[in-house]
PDB file of N, CA and C in Angstrom:
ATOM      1  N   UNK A   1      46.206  82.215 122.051  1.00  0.00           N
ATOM      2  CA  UNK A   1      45.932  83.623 121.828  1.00  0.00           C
ATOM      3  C   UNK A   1      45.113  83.834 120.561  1.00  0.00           C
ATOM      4  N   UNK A   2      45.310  82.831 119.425  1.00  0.00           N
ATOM      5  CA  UNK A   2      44.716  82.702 118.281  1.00  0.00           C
ATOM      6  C   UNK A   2      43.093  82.656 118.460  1.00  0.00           C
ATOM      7  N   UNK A   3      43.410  82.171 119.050  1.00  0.00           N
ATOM      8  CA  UNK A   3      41.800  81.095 119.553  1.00  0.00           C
ATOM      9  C   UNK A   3      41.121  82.583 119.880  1.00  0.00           C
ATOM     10  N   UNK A   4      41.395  83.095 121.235  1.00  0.00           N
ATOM     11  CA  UNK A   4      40.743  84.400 121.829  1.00  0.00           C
ATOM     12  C   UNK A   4      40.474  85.490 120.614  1.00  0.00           C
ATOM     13  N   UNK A   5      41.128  85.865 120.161  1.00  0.00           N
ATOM     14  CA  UNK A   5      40.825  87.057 118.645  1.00  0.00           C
ATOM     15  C   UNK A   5      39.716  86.430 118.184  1.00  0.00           C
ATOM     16  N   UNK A   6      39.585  85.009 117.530  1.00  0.00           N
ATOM     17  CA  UNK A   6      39.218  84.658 116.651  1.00  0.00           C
ATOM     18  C   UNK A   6      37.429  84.977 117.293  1.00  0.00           C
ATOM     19  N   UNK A   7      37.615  84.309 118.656  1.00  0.00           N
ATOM     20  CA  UNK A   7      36.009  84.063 119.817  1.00  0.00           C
ATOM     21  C   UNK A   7      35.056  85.829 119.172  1.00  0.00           C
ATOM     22  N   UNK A   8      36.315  86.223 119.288  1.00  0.00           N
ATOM     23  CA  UNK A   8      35.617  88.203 119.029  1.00  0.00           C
ATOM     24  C   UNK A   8      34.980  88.492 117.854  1.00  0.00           C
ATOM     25  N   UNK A   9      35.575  87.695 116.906  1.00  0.00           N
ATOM     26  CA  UNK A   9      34.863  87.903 115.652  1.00  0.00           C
ATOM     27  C   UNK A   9      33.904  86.783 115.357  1.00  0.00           C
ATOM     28  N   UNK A  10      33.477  86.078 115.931  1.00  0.00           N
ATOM     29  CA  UNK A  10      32.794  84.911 115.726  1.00  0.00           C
ATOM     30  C   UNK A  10      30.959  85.001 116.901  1.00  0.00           C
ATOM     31  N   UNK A  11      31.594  85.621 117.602  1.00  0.00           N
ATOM     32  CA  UNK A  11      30.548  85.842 119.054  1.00  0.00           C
ATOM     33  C   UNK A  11      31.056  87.635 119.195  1.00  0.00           C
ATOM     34  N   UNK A  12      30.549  88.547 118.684  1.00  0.00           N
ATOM     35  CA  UNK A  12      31.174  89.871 118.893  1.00  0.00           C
ATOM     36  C   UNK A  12      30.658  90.364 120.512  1.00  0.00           C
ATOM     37  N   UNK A  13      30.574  91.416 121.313  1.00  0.00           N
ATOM     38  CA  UNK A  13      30.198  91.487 122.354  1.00  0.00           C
ATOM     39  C   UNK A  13      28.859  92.563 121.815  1.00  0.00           C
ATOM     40  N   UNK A  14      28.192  91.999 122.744  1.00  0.00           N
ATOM     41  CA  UNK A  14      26.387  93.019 122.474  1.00  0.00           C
ATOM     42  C   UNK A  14      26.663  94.170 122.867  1.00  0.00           C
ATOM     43  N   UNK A  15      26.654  95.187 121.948  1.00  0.00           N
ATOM     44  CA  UNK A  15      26.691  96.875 122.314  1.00  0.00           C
ATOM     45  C   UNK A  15      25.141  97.061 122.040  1.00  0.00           C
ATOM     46  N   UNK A  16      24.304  97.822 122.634  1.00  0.00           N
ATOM     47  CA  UNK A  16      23.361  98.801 122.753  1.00  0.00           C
ATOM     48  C   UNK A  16      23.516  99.882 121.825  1.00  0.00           C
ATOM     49  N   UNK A  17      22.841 100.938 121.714  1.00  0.00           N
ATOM     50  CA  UNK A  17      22.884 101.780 120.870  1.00  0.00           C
ATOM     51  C   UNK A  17      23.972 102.565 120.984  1.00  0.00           C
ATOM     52  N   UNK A  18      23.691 103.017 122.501  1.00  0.00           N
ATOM     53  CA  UNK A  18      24.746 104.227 123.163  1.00  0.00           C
ATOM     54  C   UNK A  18      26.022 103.730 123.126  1.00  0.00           C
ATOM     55  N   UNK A  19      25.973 102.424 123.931  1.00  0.00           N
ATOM     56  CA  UNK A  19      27.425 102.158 123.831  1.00  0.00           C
ATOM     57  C   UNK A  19      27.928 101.959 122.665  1.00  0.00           C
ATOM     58  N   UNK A  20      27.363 101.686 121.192  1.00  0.00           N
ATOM     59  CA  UNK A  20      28.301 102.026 119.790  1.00  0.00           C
ATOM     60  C   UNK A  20      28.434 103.438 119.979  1.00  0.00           C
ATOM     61  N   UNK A  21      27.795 104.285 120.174  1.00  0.00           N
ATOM     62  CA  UNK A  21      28.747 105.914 120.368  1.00  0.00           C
ATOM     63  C   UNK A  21      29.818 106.345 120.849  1.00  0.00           C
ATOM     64  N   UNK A  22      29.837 105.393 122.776  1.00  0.00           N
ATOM     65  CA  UNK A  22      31.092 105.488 123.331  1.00  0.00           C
ATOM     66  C   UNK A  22      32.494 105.005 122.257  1.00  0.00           C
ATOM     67  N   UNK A  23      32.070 103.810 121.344  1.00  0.00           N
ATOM     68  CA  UNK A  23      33.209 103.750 120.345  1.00  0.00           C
ATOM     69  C   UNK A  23      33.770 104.989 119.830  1.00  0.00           C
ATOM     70  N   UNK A  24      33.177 105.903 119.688  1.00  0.00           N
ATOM     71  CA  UNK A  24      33.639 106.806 118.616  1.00  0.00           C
ATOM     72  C   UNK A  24      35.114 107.659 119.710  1.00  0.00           C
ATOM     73  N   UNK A  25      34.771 107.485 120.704  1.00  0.00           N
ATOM     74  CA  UNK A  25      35.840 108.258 121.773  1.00  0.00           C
ATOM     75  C   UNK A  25      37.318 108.066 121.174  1.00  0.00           C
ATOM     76  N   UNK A  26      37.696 106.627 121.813  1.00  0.00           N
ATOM     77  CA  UNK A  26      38.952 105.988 121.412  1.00  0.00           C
ATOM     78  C   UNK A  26      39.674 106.329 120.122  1.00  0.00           C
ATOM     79  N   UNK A  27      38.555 105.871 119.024  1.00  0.00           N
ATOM     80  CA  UNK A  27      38.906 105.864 117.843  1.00  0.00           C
ATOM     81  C   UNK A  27      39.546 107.490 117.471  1.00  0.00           C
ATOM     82  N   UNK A  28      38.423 108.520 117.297  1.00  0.00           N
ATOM     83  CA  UNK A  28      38.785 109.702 117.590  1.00  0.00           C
ATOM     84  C   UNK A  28      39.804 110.444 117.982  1.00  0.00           C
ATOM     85  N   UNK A  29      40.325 109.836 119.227  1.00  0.00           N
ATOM     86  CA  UNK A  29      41.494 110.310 119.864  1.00  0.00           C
ATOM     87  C   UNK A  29      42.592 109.583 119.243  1.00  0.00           C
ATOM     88  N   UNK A  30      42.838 108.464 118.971  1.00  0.00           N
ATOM     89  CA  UNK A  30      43.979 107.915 118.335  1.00  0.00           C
ATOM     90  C   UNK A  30      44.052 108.546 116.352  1.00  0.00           C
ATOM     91  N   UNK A  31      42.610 109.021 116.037  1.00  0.00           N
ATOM     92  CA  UNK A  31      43.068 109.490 114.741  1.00  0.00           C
ATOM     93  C   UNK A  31      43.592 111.046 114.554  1.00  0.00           C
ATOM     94  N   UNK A  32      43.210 111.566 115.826  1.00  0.00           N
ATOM     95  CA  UNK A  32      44.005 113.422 116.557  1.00  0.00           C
ATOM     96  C   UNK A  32      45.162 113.168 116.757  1.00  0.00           C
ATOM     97  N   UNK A  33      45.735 112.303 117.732  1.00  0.00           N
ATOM     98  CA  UNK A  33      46.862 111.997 118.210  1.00  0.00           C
ATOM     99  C   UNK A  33      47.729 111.874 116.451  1.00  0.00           C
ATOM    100  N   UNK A  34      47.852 110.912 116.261  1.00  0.00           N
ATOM    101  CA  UNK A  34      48.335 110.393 114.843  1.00  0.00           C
ATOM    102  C   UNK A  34      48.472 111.908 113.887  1.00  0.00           C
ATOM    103  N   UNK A  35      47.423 112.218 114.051  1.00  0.00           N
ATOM    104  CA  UNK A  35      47.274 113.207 112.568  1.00  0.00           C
ATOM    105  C   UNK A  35      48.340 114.600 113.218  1.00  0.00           C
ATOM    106  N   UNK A  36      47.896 114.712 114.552  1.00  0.00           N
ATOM    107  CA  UNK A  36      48.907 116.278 114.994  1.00  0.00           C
ATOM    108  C   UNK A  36      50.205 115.442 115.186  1.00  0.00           C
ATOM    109  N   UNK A  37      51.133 114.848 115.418  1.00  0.00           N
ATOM    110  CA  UNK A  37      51.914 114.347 115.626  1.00  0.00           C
ATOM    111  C   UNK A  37      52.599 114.426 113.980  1.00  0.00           C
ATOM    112  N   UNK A  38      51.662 114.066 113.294  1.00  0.00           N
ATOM    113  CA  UNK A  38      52.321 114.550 111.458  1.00  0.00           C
ATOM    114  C   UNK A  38      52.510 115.765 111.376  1.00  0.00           C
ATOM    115  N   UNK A  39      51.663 116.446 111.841  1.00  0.00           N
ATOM    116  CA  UNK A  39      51.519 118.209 111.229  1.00  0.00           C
ATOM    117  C   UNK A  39      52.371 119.211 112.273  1.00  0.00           C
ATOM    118  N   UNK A  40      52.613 118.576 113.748  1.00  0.00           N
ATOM    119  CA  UNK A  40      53.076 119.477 114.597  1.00  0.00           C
ATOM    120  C   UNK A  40      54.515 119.553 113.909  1.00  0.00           C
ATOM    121  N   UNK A  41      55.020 120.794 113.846  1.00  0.00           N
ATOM    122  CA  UNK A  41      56.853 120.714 113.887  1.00  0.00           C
ATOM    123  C   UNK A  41      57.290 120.548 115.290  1.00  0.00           C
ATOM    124  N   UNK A  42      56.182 120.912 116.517  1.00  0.00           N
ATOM    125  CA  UNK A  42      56.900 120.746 117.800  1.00  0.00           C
ATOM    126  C   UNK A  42      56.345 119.739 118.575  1.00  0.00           C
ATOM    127  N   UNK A  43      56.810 118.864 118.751  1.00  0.00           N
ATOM    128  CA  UNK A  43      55.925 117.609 119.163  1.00  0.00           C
ATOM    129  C   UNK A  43      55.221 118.004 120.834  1.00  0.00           C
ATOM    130  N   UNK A  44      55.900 119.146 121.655  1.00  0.00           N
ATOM    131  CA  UNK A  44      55.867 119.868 122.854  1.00  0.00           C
ATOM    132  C   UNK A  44      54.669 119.936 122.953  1.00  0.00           C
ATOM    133  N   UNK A  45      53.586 120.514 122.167  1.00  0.00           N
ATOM    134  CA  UNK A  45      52.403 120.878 121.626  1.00  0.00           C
ATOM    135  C   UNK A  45      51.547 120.083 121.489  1.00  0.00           C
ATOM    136  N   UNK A  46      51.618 118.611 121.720  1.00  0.00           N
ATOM    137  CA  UNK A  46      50.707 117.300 120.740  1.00  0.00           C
ATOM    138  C   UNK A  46      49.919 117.382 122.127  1.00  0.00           C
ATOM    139  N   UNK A  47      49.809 117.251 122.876  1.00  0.00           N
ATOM    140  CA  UNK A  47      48.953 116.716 124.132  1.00  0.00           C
ATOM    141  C   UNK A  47      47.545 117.760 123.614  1.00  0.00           C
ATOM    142  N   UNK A  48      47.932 119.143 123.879  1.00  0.00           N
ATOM    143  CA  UNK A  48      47.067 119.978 123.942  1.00  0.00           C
ATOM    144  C   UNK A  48      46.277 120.030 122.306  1.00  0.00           C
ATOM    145  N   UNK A  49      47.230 120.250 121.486  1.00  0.00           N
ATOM    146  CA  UNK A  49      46.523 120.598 120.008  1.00  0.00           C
ATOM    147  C   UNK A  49      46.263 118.991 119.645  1.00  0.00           C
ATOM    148  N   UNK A  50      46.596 117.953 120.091  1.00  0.00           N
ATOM    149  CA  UNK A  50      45.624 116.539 120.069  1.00  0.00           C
ATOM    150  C   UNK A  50      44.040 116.434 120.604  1.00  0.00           C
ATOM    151  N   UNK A  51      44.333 117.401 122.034  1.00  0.00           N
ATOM    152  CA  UNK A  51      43.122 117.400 122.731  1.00  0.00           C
ATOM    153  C   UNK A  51      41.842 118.158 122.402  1.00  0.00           C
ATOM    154  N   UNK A  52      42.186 119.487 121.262  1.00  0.00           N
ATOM    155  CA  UNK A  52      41.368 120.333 120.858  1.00  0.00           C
ATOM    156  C   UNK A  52      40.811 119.560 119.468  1.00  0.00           C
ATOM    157  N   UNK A  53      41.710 119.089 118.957  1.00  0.00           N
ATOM    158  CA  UNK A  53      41.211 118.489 117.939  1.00  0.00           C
ATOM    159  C   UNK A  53      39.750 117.380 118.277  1.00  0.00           C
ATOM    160  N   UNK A  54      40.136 116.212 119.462  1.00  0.00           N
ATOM    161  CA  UNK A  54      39.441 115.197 119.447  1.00  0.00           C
ATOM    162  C   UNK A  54      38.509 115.968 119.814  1.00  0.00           C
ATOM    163  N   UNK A  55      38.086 117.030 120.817  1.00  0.00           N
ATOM    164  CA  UNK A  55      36.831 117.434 120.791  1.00  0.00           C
ATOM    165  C   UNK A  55      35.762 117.879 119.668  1.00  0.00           C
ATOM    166  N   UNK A  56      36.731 118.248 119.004  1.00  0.00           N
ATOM    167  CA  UNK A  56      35.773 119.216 117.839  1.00  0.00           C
ATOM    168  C   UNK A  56      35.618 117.883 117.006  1.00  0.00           C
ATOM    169  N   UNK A  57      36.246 116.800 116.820  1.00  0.00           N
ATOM    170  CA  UNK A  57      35.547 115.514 115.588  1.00  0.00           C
ATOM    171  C   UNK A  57      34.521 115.071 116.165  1.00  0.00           C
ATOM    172  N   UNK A  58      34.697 114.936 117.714  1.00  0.00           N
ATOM    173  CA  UNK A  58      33.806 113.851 118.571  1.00  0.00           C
ATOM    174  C   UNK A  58      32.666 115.385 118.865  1.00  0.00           C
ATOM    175  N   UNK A  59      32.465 115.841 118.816  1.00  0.00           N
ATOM    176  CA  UNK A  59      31.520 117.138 118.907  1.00  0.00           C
ATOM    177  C   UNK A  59      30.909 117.306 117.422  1.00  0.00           C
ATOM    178  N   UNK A  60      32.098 117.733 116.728  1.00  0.00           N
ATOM    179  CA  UNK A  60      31.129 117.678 114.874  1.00  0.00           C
ATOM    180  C   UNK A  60      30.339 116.249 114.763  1.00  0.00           C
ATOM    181  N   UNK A  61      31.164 115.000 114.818  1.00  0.00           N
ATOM    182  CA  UNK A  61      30.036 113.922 114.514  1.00  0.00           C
ATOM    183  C   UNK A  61      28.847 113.456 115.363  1.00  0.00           C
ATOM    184  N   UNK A  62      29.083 113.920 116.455  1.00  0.00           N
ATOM    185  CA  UNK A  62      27.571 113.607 117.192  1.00  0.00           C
ATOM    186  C   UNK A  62      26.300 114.798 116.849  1.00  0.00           C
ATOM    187  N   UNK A  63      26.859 115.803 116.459  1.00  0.00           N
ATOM    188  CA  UNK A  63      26.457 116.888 115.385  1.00  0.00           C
ATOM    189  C   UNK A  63      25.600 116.287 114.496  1.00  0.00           C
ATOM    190  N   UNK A  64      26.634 115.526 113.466  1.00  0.00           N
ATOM    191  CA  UNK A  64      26.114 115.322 112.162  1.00  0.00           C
ATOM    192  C   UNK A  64      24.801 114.298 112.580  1.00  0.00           C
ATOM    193  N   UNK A  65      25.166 113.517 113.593  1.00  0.00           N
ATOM    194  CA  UNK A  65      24.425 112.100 113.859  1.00  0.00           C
ATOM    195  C   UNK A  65      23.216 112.761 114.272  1.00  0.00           C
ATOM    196  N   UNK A  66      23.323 113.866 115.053  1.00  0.00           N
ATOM    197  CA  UNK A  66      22.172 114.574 115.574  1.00  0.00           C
ATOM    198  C   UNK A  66      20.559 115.100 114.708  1.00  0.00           C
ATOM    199  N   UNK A  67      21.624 115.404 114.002  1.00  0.00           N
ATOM    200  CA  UNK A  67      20.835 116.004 112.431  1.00  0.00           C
ATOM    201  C   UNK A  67      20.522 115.136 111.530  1.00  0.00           C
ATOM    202  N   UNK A  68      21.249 114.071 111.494  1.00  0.00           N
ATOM    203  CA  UNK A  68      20.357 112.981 110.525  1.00  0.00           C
ATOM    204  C   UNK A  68      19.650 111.992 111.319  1.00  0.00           C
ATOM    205  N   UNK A  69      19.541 112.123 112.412  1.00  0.00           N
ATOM    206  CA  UNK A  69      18.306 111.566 113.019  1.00  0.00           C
ATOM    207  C   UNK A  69      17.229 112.536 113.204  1.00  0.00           C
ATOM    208  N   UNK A  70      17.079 113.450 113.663  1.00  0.00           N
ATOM    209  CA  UNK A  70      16.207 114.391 113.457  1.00  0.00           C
ATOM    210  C   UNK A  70      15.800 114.621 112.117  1.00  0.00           C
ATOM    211  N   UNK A  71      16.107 114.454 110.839  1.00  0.00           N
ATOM    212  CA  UNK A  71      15.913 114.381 109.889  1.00  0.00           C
ATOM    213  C   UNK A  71      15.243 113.126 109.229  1.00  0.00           C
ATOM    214  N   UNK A  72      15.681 112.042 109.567  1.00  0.00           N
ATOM    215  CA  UNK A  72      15.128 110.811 109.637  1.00  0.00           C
ATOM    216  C   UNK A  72      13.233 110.830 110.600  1.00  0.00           C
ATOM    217  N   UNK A  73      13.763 111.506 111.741  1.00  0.00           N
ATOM    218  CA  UNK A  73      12.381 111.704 112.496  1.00  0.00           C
ATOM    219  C   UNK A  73      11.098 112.330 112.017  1.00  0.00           C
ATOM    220  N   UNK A  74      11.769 113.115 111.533  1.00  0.00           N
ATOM    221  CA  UNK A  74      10.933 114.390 110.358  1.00  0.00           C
ATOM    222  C   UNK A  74      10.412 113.795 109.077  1.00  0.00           C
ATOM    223  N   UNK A  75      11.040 113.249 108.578  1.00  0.00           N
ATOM    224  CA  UNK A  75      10.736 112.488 107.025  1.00  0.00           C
ATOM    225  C   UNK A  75      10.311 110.691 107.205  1.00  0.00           C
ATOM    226  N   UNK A  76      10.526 110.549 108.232  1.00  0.00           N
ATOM    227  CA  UNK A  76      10.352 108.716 107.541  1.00  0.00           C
ATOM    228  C   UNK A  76       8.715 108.346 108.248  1.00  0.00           C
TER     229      UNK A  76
END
């Protein structure tokens, strides 16, 4: 099992541009999940106020990414 981890960091798998974006999904959602799960007093609530959250990070940062490439396009 050692061996297999190790292959990942040694030979990583070829992502494309886009597919480093699809990263941001996962990540995103496990740092919503985590963070409302601290702040909710009603845990009843986490699905939905998890789900509003991951949109608006994964929406603001393709935002930001948006704008500093267009900005990059403009200036370089």
């Amino acid at each position: 099992m050692n061996g297999l981890l190790a292959t990942l960091f040694l030979d990583p798998l070829p992502l494309m541009g886009w597919q480093r974006g699809l990263l941001l999904l996962p990540l995103c959602l496990a740092v919503s999940v985590v963070y409302k799960a601290i702040k909710l007093p009603d845990l009843r609530n986490l699905p939905l106020a998890s789900a509003g959250l991951w949109i608006m990070m994964v929406v603001g940062m393709w935002a930001v990414a948006l704008v500093m490439w267009l900005m990059y396009q403009l200036f370089a």
